[in-house]
Protein backbone atom coordinates (compact mmCIF):
# COMPACT_ATOMS: atom_id res chain seq x y z
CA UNK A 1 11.49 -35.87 40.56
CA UNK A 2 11.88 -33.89 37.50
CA UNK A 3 10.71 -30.52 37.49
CA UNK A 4 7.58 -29.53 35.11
CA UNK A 5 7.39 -25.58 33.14
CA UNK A 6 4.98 -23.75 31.76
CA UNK A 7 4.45 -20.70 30.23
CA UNK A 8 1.55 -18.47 29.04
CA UNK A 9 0.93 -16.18 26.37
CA UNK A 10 -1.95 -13.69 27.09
CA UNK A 11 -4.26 -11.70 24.82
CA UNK A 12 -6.39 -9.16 24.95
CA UNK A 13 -8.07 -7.14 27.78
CA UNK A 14 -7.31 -7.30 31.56
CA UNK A 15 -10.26 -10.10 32.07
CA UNK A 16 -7.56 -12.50 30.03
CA UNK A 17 -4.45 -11.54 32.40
CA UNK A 18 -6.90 -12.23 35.57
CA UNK A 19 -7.92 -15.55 33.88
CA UNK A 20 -4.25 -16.43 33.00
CA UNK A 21 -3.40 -16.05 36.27
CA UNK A 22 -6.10 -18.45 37.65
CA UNK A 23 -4.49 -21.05 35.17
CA UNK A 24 -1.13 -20.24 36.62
CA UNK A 25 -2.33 -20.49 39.99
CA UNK A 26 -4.30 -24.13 39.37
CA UNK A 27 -0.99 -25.04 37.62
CA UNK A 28 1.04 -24.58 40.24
CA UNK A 29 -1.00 -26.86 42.90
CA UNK A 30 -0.18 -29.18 39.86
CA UNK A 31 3.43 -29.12 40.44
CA UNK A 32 4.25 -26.74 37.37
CA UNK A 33 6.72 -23.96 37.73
CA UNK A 34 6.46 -21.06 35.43
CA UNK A 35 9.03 -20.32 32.78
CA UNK A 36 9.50 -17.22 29.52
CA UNK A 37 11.84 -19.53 27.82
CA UNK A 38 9.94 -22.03 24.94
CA UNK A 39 12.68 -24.35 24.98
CA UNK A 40 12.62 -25.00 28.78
CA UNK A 41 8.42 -25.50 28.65
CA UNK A 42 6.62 -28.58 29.38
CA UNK A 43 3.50 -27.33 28.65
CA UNK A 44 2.68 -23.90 26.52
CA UNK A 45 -1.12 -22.21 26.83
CA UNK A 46 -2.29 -19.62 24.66
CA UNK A 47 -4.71 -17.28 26.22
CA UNK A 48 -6.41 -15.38 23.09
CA UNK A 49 -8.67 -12.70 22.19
CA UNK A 50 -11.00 -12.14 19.68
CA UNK A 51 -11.67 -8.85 20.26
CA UNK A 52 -9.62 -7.53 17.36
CA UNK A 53 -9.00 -8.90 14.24
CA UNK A 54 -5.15 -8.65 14.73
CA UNK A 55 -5.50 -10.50 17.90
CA UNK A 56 -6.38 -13.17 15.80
CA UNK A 57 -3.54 -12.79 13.32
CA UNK A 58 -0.98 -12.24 16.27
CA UNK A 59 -2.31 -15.50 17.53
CA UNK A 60 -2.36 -17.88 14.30
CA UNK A 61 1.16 -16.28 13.82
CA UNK A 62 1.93 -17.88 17.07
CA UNK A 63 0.90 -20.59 16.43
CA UNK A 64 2.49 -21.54 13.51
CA UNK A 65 5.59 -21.07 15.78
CA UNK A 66 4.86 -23.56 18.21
CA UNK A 67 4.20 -26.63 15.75
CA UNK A 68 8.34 -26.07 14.84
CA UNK A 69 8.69 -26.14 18.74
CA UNK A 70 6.29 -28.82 19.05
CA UNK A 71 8.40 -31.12 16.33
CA UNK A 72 11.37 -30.59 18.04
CA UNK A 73 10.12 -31.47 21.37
CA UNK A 74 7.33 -34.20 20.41
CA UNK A 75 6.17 -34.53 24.35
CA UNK A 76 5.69 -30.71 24.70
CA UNK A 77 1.94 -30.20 25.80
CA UNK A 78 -0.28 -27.17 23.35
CA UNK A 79 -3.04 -26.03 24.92
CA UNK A 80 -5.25 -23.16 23.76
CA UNK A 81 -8.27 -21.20 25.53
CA UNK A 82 -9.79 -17.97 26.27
CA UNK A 83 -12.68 -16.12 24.13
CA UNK A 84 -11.58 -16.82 20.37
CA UNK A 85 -12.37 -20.69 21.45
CA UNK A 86 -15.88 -19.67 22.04
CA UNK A 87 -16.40 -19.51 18.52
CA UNK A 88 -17.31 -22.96 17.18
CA UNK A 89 -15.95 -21.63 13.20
CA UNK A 90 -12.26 -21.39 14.81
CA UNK A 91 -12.19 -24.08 17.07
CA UNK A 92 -13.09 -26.25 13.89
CA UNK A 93 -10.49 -24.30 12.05
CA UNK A 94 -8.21 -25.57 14.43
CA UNK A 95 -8.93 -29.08 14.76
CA UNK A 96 -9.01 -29.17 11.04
CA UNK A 97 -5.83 -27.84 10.01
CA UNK A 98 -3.54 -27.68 13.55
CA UNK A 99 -3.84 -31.15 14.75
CA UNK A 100 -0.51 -30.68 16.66
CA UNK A 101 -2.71 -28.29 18.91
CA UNK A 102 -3.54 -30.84 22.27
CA UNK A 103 -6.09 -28.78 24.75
CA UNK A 104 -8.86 -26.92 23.69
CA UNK A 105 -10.91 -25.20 26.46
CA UNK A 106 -12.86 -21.92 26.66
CA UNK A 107 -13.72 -18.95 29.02
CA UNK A 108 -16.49 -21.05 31.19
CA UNK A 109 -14.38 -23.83 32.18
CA UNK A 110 -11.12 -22.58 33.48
CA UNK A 111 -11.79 -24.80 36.67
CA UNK A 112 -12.02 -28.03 35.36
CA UNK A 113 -8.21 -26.93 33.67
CA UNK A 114 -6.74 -29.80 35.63
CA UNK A 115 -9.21 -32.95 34.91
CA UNK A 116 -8.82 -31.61 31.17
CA UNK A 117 -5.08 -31.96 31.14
CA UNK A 118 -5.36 -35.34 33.10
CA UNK A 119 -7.90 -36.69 30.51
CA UNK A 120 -5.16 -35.80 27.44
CA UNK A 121 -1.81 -37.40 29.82
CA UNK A 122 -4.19 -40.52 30.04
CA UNK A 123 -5.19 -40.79 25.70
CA UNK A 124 -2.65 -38.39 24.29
CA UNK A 125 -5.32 -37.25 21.98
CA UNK A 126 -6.43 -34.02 21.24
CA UNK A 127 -9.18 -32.78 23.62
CA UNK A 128 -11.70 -29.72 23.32
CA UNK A 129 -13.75 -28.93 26.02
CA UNK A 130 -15.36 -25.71 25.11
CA UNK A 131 -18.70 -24.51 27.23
CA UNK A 132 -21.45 -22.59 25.27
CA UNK A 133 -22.35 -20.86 28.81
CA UNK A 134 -21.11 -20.68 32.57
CA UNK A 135 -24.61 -20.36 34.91
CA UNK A 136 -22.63 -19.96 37.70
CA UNK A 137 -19.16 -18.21 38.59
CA UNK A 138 -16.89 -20.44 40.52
CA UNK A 139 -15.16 -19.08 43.43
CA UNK A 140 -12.04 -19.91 45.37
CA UNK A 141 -9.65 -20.82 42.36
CA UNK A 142 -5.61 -20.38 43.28
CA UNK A 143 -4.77 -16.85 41.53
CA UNK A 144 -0.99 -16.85 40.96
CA UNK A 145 -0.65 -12.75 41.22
CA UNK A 146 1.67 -11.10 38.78
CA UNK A 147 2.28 -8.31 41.53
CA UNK A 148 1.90 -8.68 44.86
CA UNK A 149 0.73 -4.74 45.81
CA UNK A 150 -1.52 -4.53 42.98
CA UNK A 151 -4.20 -6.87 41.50
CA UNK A 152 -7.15 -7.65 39.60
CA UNK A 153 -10.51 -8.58 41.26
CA UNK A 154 -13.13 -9.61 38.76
CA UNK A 155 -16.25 -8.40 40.17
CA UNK A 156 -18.79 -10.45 37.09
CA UNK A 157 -19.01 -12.08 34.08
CA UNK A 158 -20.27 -11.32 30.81
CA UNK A 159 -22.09 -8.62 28.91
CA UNK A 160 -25.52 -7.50 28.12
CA UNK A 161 -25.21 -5.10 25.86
CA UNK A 162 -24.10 -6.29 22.35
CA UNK A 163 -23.06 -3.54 20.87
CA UNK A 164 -23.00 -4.22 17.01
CA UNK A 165 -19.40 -4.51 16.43
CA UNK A 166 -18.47 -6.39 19.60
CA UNK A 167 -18.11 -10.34 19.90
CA UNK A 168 -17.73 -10.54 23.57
CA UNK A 169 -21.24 -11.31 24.52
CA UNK A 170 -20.56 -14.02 22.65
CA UNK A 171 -17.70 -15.09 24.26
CA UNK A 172 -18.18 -14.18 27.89
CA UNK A 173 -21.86 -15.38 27.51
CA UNK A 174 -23.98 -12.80 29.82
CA UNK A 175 -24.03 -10.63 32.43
CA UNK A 176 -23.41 -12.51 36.13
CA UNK A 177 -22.26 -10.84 39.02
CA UNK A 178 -20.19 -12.26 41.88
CA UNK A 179 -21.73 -11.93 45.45
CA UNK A 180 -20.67 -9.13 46.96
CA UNK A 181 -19.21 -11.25 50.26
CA UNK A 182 -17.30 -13.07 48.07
CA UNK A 183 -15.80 -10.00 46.68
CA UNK A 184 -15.04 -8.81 49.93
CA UNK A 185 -13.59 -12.13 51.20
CA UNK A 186 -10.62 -11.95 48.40
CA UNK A 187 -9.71 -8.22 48.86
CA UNK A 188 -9.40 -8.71 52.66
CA UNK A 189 -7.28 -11.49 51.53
CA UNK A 190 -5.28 -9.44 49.31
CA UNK A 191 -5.06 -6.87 51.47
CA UNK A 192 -3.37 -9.21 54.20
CA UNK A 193 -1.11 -10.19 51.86
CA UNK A 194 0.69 -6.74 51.59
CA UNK A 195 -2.17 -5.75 48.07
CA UNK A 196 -2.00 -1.59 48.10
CA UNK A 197 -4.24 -1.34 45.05
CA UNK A 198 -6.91 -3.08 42.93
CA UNK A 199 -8.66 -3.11 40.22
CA UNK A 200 -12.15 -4.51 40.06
CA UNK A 201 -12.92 -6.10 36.58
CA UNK A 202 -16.20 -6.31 34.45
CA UNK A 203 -17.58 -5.44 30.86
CA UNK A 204 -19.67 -3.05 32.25
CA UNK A 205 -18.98 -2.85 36.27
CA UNK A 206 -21.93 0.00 36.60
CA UNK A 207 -24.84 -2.86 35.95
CA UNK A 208 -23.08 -4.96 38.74
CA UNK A 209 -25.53 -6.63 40.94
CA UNK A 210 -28.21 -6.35 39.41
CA UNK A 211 -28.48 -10.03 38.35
CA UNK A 212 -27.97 -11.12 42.04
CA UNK A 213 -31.17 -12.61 44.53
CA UNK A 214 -30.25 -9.47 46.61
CA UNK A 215 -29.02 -6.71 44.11
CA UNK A 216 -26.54 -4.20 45.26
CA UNK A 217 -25.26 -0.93 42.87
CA UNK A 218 -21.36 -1.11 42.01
CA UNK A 219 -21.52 2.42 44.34
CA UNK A 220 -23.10 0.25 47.20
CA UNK A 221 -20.19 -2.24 46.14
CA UNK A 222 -16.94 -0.14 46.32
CA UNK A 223 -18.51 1.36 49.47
CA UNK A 224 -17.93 -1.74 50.79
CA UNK A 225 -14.34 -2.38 49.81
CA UNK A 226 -13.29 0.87 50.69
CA UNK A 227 -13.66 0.10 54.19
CA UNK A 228 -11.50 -2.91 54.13
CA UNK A 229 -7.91 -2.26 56.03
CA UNK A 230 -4.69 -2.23 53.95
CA UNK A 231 -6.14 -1.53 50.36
CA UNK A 232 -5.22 2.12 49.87
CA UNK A 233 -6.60 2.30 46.12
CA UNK A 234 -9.28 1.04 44.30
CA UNK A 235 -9.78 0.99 40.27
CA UNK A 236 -12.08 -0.05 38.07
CA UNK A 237 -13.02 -0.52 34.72
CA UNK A 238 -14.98 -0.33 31.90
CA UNK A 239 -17.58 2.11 32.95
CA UNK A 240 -20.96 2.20 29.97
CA UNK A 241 -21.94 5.47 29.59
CA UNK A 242 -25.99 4.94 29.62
CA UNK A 243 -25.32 2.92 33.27
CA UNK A 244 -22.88 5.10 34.66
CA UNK A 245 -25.38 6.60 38.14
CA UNK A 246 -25.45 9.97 40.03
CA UNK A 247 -24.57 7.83 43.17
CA UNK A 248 -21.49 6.10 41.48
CA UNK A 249 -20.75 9.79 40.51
CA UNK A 250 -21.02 10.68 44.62
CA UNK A 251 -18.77 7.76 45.74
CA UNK A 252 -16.00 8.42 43.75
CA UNK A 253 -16.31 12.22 44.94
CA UNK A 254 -16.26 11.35 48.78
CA UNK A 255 -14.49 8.27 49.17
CA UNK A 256 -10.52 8.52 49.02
CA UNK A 257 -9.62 5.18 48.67
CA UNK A 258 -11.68 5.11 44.82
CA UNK A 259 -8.89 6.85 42.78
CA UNK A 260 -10.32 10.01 40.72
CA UNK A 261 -10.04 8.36 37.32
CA UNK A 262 -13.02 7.24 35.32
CA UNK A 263 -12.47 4.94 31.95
CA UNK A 264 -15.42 5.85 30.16
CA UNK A 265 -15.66 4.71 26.38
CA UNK A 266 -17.38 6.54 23.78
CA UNK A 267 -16.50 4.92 20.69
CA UNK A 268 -18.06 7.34 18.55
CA UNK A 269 -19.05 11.07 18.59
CA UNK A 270 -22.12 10.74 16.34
CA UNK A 271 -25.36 10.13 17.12
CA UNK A 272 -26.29 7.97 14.08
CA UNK A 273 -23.44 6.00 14.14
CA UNK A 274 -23.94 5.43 18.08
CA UNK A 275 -27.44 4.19 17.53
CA UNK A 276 -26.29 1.66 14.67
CA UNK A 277 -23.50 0.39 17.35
CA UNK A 278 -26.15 -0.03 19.64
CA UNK A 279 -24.73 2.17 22.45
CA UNK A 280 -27.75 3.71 23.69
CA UNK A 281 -26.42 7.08 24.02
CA UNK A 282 -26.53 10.21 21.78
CA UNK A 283 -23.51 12.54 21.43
CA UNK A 284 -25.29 15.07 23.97
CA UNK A 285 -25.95 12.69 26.58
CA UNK A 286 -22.13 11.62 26.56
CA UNK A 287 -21.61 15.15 26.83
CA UNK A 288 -23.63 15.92 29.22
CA UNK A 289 -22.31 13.24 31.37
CA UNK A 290 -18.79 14.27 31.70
CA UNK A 291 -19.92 17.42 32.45
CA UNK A 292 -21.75 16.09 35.33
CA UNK A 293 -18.76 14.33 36.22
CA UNK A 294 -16.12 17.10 35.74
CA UNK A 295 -18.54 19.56 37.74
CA UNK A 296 -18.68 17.18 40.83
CA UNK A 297 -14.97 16.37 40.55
CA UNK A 298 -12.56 18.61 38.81
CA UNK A 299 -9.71 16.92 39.74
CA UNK A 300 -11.02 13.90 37.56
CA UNK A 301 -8.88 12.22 35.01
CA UNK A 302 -11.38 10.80 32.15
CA UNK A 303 -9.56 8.22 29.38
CA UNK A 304 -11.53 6.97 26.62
CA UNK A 305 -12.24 4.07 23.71
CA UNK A 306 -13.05 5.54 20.08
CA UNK A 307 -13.85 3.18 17.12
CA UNK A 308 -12.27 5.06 13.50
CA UNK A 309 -14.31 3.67 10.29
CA UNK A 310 -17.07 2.27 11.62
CA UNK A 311 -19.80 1.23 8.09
CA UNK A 312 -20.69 3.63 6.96
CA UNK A 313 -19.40 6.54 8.72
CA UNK A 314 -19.24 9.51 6.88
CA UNK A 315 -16.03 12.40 7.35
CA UNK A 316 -18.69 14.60 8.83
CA UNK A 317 -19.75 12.59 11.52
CA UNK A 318 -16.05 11.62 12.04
CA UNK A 319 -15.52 15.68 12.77
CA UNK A 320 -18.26 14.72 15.65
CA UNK A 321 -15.99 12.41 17.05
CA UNK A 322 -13.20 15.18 16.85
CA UNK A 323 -15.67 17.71 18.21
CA UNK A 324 -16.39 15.28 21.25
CA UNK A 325 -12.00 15.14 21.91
CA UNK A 326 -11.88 18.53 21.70
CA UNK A 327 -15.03 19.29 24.77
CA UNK A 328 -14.10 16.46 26.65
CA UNK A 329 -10.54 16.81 27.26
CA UNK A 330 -9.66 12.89 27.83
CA UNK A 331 -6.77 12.61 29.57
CA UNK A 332 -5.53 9.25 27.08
CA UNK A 333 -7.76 7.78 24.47
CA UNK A 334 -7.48 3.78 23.51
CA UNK A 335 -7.94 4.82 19.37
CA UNK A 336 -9.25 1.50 17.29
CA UNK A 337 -9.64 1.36 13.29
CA UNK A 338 -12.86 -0.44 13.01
CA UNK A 339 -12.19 -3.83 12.19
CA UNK A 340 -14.62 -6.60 10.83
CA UNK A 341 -15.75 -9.51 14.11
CA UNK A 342 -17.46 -12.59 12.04
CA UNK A 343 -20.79 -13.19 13.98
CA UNK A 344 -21.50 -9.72 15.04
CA UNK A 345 -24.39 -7.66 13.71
CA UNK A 346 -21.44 -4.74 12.21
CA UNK A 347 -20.16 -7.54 10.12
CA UNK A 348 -23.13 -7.79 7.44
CA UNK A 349 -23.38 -3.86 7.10
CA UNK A 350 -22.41 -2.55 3.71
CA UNK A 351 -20.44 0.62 3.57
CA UNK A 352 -17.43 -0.84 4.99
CA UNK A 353 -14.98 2.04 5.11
CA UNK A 354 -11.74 2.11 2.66
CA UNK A 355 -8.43 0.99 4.74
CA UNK A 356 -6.70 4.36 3.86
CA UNK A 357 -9.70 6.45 4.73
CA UNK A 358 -9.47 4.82 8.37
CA UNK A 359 -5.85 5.57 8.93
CA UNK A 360 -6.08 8.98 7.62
CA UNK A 361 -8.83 9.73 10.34
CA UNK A 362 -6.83 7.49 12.62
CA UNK A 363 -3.86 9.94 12.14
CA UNK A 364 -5.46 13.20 12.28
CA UNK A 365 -7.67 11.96 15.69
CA UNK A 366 -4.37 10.93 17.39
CA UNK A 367 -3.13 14.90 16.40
CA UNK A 368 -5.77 16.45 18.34
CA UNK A 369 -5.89 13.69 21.06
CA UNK A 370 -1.83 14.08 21.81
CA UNK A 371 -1.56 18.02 21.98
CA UNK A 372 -4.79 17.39 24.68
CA UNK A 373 -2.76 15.24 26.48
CA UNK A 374 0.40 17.01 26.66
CA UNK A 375 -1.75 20.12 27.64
CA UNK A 376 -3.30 18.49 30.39
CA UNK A 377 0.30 16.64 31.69
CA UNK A 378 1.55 20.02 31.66
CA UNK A 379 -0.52 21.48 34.75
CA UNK A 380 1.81 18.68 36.66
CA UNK A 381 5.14 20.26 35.58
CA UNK A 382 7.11 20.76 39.32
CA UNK A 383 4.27 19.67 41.59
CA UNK A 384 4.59 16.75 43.30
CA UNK A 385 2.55 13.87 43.32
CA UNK A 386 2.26 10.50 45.07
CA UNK A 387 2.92 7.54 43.05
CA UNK A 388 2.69 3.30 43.39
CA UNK A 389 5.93 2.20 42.10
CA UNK A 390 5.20 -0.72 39.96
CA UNK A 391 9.24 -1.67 38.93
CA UNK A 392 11.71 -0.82 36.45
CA UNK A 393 10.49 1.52 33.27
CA UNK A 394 9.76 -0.21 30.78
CA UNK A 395 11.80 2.54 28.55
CA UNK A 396 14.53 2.98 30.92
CA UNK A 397 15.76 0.43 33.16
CA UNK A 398 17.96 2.88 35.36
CA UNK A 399 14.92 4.60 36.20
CA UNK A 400 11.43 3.28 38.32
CA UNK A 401 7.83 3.42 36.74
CA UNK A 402 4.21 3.75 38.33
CA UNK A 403 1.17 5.87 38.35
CA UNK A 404 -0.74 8.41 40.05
CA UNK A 405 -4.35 8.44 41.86
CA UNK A 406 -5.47 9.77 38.46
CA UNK A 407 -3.35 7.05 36.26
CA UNK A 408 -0.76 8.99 34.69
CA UNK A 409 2.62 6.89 33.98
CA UNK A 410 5.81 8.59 35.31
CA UNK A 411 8.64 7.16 35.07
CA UNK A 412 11.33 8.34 37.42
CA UNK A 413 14.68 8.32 38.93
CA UNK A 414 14.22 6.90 42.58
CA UNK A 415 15.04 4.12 45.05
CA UNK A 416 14.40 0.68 43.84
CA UNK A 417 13.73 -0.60 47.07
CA UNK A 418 10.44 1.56 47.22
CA UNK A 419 8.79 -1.03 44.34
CA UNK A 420 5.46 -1.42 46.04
CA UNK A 421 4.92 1.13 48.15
CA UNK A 422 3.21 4.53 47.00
CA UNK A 423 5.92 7.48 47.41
CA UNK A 424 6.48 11.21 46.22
CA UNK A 425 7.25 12.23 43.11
CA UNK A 426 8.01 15.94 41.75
CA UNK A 427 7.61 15.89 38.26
CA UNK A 428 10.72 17.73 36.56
CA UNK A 429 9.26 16.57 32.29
CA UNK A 430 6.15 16.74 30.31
CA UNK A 431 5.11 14.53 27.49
CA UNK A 432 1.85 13.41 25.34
CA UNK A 433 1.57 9.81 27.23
CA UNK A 434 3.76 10.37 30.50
CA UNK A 435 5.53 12.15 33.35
CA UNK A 436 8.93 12.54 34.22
CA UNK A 437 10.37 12.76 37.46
CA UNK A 438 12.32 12.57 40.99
CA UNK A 439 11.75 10.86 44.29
CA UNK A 440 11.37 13.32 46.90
C-alpha cells in the first residue's frame, strides 16, 4: 500500500499550532504521514489567521502557489480552515474565484476533519463545512505534539470581550471553558509521556471557568495542575488586564511549578483610546496593576501587546503609550501597526492614521522598548540560570536554544543530548531580545 503525505501551513497565534496539531494527530489515525516537501504531499491544509491583515496577504500569496502545484499534480487534495473561514465574505471569495481550493472547514469543526475529507474522496467536489458556533468543546481528539517535553493545553474557547479592533470573537465564537477534570486528565497524560512544561491556552485564561455548571478561577485551576507529577513548568497566556485577580497574583507567587512570567497586553497607554478599543481599563489601572504584581513578585518577567495608529490616535496620547514602556519595564513587547479587520467595530471609525505616521511611532516605540530590554538582560550577565533546551538555535545551528522560568531565549553552546531536559546555563552575552551562554 502506497504511502499518503501531508503537510500543514499554520497561521497566527498559538491556539492555531494547538489546532494544527489536532488535524495532524486525526490525520495520522487516517494513515497520513507528515511531510515539509510540496512535491511529496498528498494532501496540503492551510491553517490561517485573520488576526492581521498581512496574515491574510501571506495567506492569498500562498495560495496562489498551490493552484501551480495543484496543476501539476491534478489529484493533490487543498484544504483550508482555521478563523479567516469564519468569515462568510472570504469563504465566498474563495469559492468564487479559487475553485481549485477542495476543503473548506472552520474553527468549530476540527472533529468531523475526517467525514469531511471522506465526503470530497467520494464526489471530488469542492466541500465547505464552516460552523457559525461550537456549543460544546470536544474532548479526546489525537494531538500529534510538535515536542514531546513541552506542549500546549487549551484550557477554553472563545472570547467575550470584543475589543473594537479584534475579529476573534468572531471567529472563535464565545467564551467556553473546558472542565477542569478534563484538563487534568491530558496533563497527567502528558506528563507520563516524558511533557516537562506546558502552556495552557485561552483568549483570556483569567475568566476561565466561569461559564462552567461548577465554576472554578484559573488560580483554583493551575492549583490543580501544579500538583500533577512530572510537569515541572507551567505557562500560560493571554492574561486581560481588567480580569487578571489578587488570588491569580498569590498563586503565581507561591507555587514553583507556575513560571514567574506574566503576558499581559496593554495595547495602548491612553485612556481615551483604551475606552474606544473597548478594553475596560484606564492607563492608571494598568499601572497600578503591575505594580501590584512587581511588589508581590520582583523577580517577575512582564511582556506585553501594544497597538501603533489606532483611529484616531493623536502623537500625544502615543507619548502615553511611551510613558507606560518607560514605568513598566516589559521585559519584550509584541509591537503591532494598527491594521484595518472588516467586521469589527475599529473598521468604520474615521481618523484612520497615515501609514508613515504609524511606522514613525512604530520606530521610535521599538527605541525605547529595546534599550529596556537590553537593560533588563543585563542583570543576567555571568549568573547562571536553569534553562529547557528546546533544540538547535534557530540562528546558530552549532549552538542549543531554550528559555528560562522567566522566558528569556538563550541560545548556547552545550550538549545536544540534553534537548529536553532543563539544565544550567551561565550567561557569558547580553542582547535586546536574548542571552548568550555556556552549559555548566
Amino acid at each position: 500500500m502506497l504511502e499518503k503525505y501531508f503537510k500543514i501551513m499554520t497561521y497566527g497565534c498559538q491556539m492555531n499550532e494547538n489546532d494544527s496539531e489536532k488535524i495532524s494527530g486525526l490525520l495520522k489515525d487516517l494513515g497520513y504521514q507528515p511531510t515539509d516537501e510540496d512535491n511529496k504531499a498528498d494532501m496540503v491544509i492551510l491553517n490561517t489567521c485573520s488576526v492581521r491583515e498581512n496574515a491574510n496577504d501571506k495567506f492569498f500569496g500562498h495560495l496562489g502557489k498551490y493552484k501551480k502545484l495543484k496543476e501539476q499534480k491534478p489529484n493533490l487534495i487543498l484544504s483550508i480552515c482555521g478563523c479567516m473561514m469564519q468569515q462568510e465574505e472570504i469563504v465566498n471569495e474563495i469559492k468564487r474565484k479559487y475553485r481549485f481550493v477542495d476543503l473548506i472547514f472552520g474553527t468549530h469543526n476540527i472533529h468531523v476533519f475526517p467525514d469531511l475529507l471522506s465526503d470530497f474522496l467520494e464526489r471530488r467536489e469542492m466541500v465547505v463545512n464552516v460552523w457559525e458556533d461550537g456549543e460544546q468543546i470536544v474532548e479526546g481528539l489525537p494531538t500529534d505534539r510538535k515536542y514531546s517535553f513541552k506542549a500546549y493545553v487549551s484550557i477554553m474557547n472563545g472570547c467575550n470581550n470584543f475589543c473594537s479592533y479584534c475579529i476573534v470573537p468572531y471567529t472563535r465564537g464565545r467564551e467556553r471553558s473546558r472542565e477542569p477534570e478534563n484538563i487534568v486528565k491530558e496533563v497527567q497524560s502528558l506528563a507520563q509521556s516524558g511533557c516537562k512544561e506546558i502552556t495552557l491556552l485561552g483568549q483570556n485564561v483569567n475568566s476561565y471557568g466561569k461559564t462552567l455548571d461548577n465554576p472554578i478561577s484559573f488560580a483554583g485551576l493551575l492549583r490543580k495542575l501544579c500538583k500533577v507529577d512530572g510537569i515541572e513548568r507551567i505557562r500560560f497566556m493571554t492574561s486581560h488586564p481588567k480580569d487578571l485577580s489578587d488570588e491569580l497574583i498569590e498563586t503565581i507567587a507561591e507555587e514553583e511549578k507556575v513560571c514567574n512570567h506574566i503576558h499581559l497586553p496593554f495595547q495602548a497607554g491612553n485612556s481615551r483610546i483604551l475606552k474606544v478599543m473597548n478594553r475596560k481599563y484606564t492607563k492608571e489601572d494598568y499601572l497600578a496593576l503591575v505594580e501590584k504584581i512587581r511588589k508581590r513578585i520582583p523577580n517577575i518577567a512582564i511582556s506585553t501587546d501594544i497597538i501603533v495608529g489606532f483611529p484616531g490616535e493623536t502623537e500625544e496620547e502615543f507619548q502615553d503609550t511611551i510613558d507606560v514602556v518607560q514605568k513598566c519595564k516589559f521585559d519584550s513587547a509584541f509591537t503591532f501597526l494598527y491594521s484595518v479587520r472588516g467586521g469589527t467595530p475599529a473598521e468604520k471609525m474615521e481618523e484612520q492614521i497615515d501609514e508613515d505616521v504609524k511606522h514613525d511611532r512604530l520606530n521610535r516605540l521599538l527605541d525605547v522598548q529595546n534599550d529596556i530590554g537590553r537593560e533588563l538582560n543585563s542583570v543576567y550577565d555571568g549568573e547562571e540560570v536553569l534553562v529547557l533546551v528546546e533544540g538547535p538555535s534557530k540562528n546558530n545551528p552549532n549552538k542549543l536554544a531554550g528559555r528560562t522560568d522567566t522566558n528569556k531565549l538563550v541560545n548556547f553552546t552545550g550538549d545536544e543530548g540534553s534537548i529536553g531536559q532543563i539544565v544550567k546555563v551561565k550567561i557569558t552575552g547580553i542582547k535586546s531580545f536574548s542571552l548568550d551562554g555556556v552549559q555548566v
